[in-house]
Protein backbone atom coordinates (compact mmCIF):
# COMPACT_ATOMS: atom_id res chain seq x y z
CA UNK A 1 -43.90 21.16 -0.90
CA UNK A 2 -46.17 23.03 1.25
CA UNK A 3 -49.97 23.24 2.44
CA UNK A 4 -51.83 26.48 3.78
CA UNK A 5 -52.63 26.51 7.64
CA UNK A 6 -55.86 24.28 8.57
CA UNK A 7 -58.26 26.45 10.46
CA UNK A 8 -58.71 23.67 12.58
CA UNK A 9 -57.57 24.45 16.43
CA UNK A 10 -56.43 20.66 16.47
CA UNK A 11 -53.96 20.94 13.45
CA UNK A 12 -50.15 21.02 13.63
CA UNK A 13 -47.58 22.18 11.69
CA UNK A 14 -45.15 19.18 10.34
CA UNK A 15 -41.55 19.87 9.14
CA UNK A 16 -40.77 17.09 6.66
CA UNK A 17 -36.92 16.81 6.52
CA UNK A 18 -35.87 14.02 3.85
CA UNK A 19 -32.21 12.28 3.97
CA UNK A 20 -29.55 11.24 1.91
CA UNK A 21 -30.18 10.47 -1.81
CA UNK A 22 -33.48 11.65 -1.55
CA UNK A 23 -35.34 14.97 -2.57
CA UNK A 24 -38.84 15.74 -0.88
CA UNK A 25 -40.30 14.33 -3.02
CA UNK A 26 -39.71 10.99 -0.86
CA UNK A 27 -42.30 12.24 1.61
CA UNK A 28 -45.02 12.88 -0.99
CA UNK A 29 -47.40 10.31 0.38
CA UNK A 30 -46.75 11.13 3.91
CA UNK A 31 -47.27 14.57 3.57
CA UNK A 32 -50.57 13.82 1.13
CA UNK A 33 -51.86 11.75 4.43
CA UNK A 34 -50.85 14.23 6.77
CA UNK A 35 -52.79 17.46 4.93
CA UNK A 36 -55.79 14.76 4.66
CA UNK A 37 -56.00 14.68 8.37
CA UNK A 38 -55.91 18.50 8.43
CA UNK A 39 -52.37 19.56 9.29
CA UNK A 40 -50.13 22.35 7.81
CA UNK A 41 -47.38 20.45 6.02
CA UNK A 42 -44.13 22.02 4.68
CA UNK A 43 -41.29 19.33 3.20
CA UNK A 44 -38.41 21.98 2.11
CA UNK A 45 -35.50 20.37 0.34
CA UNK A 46 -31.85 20.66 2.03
CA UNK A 47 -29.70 23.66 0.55
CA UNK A 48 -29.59 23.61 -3.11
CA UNK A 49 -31.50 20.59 -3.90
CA UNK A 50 -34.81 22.35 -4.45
CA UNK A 51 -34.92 20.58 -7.75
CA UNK A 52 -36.93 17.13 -9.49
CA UNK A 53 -34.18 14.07 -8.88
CA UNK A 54 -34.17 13.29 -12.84
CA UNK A 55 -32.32 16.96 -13.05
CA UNK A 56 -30.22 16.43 -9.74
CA UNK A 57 -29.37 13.43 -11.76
CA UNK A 58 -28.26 14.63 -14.55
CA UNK A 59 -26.32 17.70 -12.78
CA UNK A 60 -25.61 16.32 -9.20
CA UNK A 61 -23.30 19.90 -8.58
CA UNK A 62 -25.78 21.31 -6.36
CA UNK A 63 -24.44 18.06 -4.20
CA UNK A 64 -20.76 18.76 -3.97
CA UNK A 65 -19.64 19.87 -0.54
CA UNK A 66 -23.15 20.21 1.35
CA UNK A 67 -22.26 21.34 5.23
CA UNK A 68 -24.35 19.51 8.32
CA UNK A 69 -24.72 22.58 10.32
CA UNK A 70 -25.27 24.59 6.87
CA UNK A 71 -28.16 22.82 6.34
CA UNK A 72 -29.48 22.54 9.93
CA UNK A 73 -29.34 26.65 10.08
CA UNK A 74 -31.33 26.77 6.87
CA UNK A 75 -34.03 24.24 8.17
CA UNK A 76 -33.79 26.70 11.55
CA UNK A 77 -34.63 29.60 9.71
CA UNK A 78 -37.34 28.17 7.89
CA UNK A 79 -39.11 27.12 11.30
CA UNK A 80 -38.30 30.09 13.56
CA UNK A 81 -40.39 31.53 10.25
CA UNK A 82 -43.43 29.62 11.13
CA UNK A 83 -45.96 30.79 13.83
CA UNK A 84 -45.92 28.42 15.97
CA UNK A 85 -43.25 25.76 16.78
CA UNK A 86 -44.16 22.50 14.33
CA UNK A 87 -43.38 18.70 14.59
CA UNK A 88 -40.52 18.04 13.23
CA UNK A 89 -40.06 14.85 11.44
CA UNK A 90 -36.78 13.99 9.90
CA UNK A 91 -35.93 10.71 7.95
CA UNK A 92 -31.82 9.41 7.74
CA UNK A 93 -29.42 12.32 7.62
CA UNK A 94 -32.88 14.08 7.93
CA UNK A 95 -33.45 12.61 11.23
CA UNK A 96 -29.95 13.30 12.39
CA UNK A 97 -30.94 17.31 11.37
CA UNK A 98 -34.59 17.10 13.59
CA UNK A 99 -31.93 15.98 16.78
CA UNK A 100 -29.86 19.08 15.91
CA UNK A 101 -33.01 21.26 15.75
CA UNK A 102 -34.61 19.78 19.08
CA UNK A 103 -31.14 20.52 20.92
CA UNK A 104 -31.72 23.95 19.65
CA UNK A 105 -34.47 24.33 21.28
CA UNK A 106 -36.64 24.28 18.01
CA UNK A 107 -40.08 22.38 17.53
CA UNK A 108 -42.92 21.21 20.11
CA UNK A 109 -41.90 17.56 19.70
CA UNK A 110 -39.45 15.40 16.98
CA UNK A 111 -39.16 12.44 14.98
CA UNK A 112 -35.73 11.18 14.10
CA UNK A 113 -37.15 8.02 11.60
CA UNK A 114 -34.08 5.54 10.80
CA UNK A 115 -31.76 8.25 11.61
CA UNK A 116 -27.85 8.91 11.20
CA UNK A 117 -26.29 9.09 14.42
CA UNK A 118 -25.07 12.12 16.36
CA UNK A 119 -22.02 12.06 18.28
CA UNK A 120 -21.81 10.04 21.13
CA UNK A 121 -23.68 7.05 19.48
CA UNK A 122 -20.91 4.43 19.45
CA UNK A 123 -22.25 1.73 17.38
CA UNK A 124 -21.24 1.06 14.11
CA UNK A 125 -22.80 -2.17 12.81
CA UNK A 126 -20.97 -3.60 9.55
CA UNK A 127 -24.23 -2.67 7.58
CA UNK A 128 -24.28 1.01 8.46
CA UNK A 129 -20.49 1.50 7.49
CA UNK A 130 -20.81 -0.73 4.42
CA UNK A 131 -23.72 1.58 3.51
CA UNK A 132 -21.65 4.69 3.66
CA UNK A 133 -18.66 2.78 2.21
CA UNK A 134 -19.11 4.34 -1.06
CA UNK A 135 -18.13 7.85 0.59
CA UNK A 136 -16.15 7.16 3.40
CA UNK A 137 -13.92 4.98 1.12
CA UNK A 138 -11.92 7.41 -0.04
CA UNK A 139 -11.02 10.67 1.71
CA UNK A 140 -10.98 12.31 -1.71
CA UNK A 141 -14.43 12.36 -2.11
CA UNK A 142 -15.27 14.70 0.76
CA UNK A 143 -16.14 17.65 -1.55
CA UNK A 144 -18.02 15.48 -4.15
CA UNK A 145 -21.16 13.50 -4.24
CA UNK A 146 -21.81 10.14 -4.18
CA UNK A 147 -23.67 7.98 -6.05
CA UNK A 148 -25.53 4.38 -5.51
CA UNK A 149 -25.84 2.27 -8.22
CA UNK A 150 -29.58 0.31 -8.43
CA UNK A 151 -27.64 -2.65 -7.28
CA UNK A 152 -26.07 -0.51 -4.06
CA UNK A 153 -29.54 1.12 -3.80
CA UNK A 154 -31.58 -2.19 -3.25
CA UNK A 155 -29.02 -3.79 -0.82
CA UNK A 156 -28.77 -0.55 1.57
CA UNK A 157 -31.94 1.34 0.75
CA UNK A 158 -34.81 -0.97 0.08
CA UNK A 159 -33.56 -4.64 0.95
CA UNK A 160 -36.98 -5.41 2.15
CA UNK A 161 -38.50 -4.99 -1.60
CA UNK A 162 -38.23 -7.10 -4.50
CA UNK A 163 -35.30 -5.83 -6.75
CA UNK A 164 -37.76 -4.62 -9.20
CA UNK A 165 -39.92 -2.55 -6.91
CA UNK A 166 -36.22 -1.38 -5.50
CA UNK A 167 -35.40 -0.06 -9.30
CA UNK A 168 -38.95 1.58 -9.32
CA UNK A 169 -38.29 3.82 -6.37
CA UNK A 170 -34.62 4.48 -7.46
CA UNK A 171 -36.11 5.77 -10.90
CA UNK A 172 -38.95 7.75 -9.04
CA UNK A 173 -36.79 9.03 -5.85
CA UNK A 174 -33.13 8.74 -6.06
CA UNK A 175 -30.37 10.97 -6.35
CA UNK A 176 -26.70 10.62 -5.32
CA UNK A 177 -25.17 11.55 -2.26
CA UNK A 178 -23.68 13.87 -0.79
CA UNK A 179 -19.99 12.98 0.52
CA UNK A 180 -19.23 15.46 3.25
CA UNK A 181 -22.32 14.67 5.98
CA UNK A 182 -20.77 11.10 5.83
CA UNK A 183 -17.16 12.20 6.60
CA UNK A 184 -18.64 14.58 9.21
CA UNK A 185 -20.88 12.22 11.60
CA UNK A 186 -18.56 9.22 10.47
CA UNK A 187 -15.81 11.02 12.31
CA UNK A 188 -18.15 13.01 15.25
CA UNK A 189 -16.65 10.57 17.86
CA UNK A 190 -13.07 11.73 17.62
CA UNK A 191 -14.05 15.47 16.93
CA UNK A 192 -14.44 17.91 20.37
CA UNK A 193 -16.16 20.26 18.23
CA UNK A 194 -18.58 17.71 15.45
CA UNK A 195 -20.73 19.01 13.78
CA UNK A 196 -23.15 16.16 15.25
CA UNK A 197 -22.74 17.29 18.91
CA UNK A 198 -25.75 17.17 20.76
CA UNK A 199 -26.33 17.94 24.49
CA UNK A 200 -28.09 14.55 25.73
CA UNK A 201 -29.32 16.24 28.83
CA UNK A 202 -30.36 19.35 27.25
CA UNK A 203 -33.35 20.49 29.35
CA UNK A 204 -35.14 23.10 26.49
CA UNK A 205 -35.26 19.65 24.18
CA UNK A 206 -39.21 18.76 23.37
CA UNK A 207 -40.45 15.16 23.07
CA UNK A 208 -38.44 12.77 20.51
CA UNK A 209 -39.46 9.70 18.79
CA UNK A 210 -36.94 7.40 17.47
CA UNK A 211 -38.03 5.17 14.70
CA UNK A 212 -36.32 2.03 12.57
CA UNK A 213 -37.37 -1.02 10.96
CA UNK A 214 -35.94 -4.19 12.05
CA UNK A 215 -34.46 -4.92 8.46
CA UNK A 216 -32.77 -1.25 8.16
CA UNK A 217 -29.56 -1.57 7.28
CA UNK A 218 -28.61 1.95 7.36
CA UNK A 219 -29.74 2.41 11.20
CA UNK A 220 -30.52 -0.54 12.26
CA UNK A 221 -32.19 -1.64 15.73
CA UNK A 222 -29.33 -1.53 17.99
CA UNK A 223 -28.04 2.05 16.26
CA UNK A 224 -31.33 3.05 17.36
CA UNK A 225 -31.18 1.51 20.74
CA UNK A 226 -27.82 3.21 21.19
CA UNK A 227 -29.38 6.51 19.99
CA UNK A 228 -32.09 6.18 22.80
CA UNK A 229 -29.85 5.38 25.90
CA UNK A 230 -28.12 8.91 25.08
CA UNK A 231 -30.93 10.66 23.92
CA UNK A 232 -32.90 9.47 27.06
CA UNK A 233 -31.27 11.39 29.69
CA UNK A 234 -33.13 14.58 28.83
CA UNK A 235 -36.07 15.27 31.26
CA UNK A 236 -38.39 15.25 27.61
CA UNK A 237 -40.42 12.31 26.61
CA UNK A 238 -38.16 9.87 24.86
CA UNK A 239 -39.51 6.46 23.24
CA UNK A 240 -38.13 4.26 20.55
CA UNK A 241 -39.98 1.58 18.16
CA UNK A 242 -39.07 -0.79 15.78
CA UNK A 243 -41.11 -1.79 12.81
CA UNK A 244 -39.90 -5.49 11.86
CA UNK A 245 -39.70 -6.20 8.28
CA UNK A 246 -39.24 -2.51 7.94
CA UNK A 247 -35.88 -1.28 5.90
CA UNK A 248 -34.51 1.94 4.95
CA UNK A 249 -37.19 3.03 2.78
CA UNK A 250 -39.78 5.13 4.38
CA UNK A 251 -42.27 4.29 1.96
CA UNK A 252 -42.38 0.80 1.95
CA UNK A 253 -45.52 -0.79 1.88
CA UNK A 254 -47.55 -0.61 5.21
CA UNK A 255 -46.13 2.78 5.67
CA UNK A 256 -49.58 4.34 6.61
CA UNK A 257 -49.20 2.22 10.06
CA UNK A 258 -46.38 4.06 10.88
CA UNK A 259 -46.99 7.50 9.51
CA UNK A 260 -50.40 7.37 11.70
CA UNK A 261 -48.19 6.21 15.10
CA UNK A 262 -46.06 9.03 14.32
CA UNK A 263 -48.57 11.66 13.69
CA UNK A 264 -50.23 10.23 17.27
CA UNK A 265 -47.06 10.11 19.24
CA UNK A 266 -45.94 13.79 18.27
CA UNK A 267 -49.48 15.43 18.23
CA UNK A 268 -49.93 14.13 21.81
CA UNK A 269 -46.88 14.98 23.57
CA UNK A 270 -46.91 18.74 21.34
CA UNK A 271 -50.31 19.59 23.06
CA UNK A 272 -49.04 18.10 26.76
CA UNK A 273 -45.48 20.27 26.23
CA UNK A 274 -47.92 23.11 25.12
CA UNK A 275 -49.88 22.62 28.13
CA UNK A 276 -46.88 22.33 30.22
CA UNK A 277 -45.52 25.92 28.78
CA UNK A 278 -48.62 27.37 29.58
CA UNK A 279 -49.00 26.62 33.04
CA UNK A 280 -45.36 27.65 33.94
CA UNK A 281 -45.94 31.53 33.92
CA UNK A 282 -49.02 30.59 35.93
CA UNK A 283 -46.99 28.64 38.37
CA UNK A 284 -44.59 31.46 38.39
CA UNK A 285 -46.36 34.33 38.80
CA UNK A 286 -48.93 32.35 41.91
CA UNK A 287 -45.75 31.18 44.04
CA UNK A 288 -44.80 34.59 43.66
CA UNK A 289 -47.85 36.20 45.27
């Protein structure tokens, strides 16, 4: 899913990164509003899952034994491709990947939207590990995926909807899991070398957003909170919000309000850390003189 480059000197460049049990075709209204305002958007799938979810469904293979920092090097590639750095944007596991990009020095500012923790987030509400219970359950399923039944779906995905608007996203959207991201950050606090290690006080990181609903289930409010403490002791612009009535699915109803404070948060502090760059060699090369 991808838009040419706006001629506009105000557009951006978005990086749509969807999460678990979703393709990207969960950001297609997002992205939709997005090119409408005149911005360059590109939603690549992770590794392998390039595909409609009715096929991943019926062949879920391409699932088995997906890699964290596999898939964060292929979203790397993909935006050290792009002429400029973008906003990156990242939703569940996909917000945990936009973290791993932003400590990498990637993007001109981030969005980690009801992410998966990185290591060194130490909460672990009953919710989050009952919604990665079907993985985590049993430690032979780390090279296989993992699926949600509609039932399983509505309680940790889309709790805020009425079960039958739940079954029409899990027919639309939907595809099973991937087991070994869950084993990987649901262990990153007793692994030296996780794959979900961040550097909190990373000085290259650009401006990050974190974003959940107050009825998430999957990250809820004091994950996020948690997230924030760590992830504010970089010298970057840091802010979290909470949505209430909000849960897991980023396309619940009233989701325009919070695509738009997104797009406004990261467009704003992209332009002042652009400005910022730009005036450094200037700085430089005067106190120099």
């Amino acid at each position: 899913m991808s838009t040419p480059a706006s001629d506009s000197a105000s557009a951006e460049t978005i990086v749509l990164i969807h999460g678990m049990w979703m393709t990207p075709l969960s950001w297609e209204h997002w992205a939709s509003h997005y090119i409408d305002r005149g911005h360059r958007v590109i939603a690549p799938a992770w590794p392998g899952l390039d595909k409609e979810p009715a096929e991943l469904r019926r062949d879920p293979s391409p699932l088995r034994g997906i890699d964290i920092t596999d898939a964060v090097d292929h979203y790397e590639k993909i935006i050290r491709g792009l002429d400029r750095p973008p906003i990156i944007i990242g939703h569940s596991f996909g917000g945990l990947f936009a973290q791993l990009l932003l400590d990498r020095g990637l993007g001109a500012a981030g969005v980690a939207l009801s992410t998966a923790a990185p290591k060194g987030v130490l909460k672990l509400p009953l919710s989050t590990l009952r919604a990665a219970w079907p993985a985590l359950g049993n430690p032979a399923n780390l090279k296989k995926e993992t699926p949600l039944t509609p039932k399983q779906f509505h309680w940790c995905f889309t709790n805020a909807l009425s079960r039958e608007q739940s079954d029409s996203v899990y027919e639309r959207y939907y595809i099973p899991g991937s087991a070994r991201p869950f084993f990987q950050a649901g262990f990153g606090n007793f692994n030296p070398n996780a794959k979900t290690k961040v550097n909190y006080k990373n000085p290259a990181r650009a401006p990050l957003l974190l974003v959940t609903g107050t009825e998430d289930r999957i990250c809820p409010p004091s994950v996020n909170q948690s997230n924030f403490k760590q992830q504010r002791k970089a010298p970057a612009a840091t802010e979290h919000k909470e949505y209430p009535g909000r849960s897991h699915w980023p396309g619940q109803d009233g989701w325009e309000e919070l695509a738009d404070y997104v797009l406004n948060w990261t467009t704003e502090h992209a332009r002042g850390r652009t400005a910022q760059q730009a005036e450094a060699p200037e700085r430089s090369a005067t106190s120099s003189m």
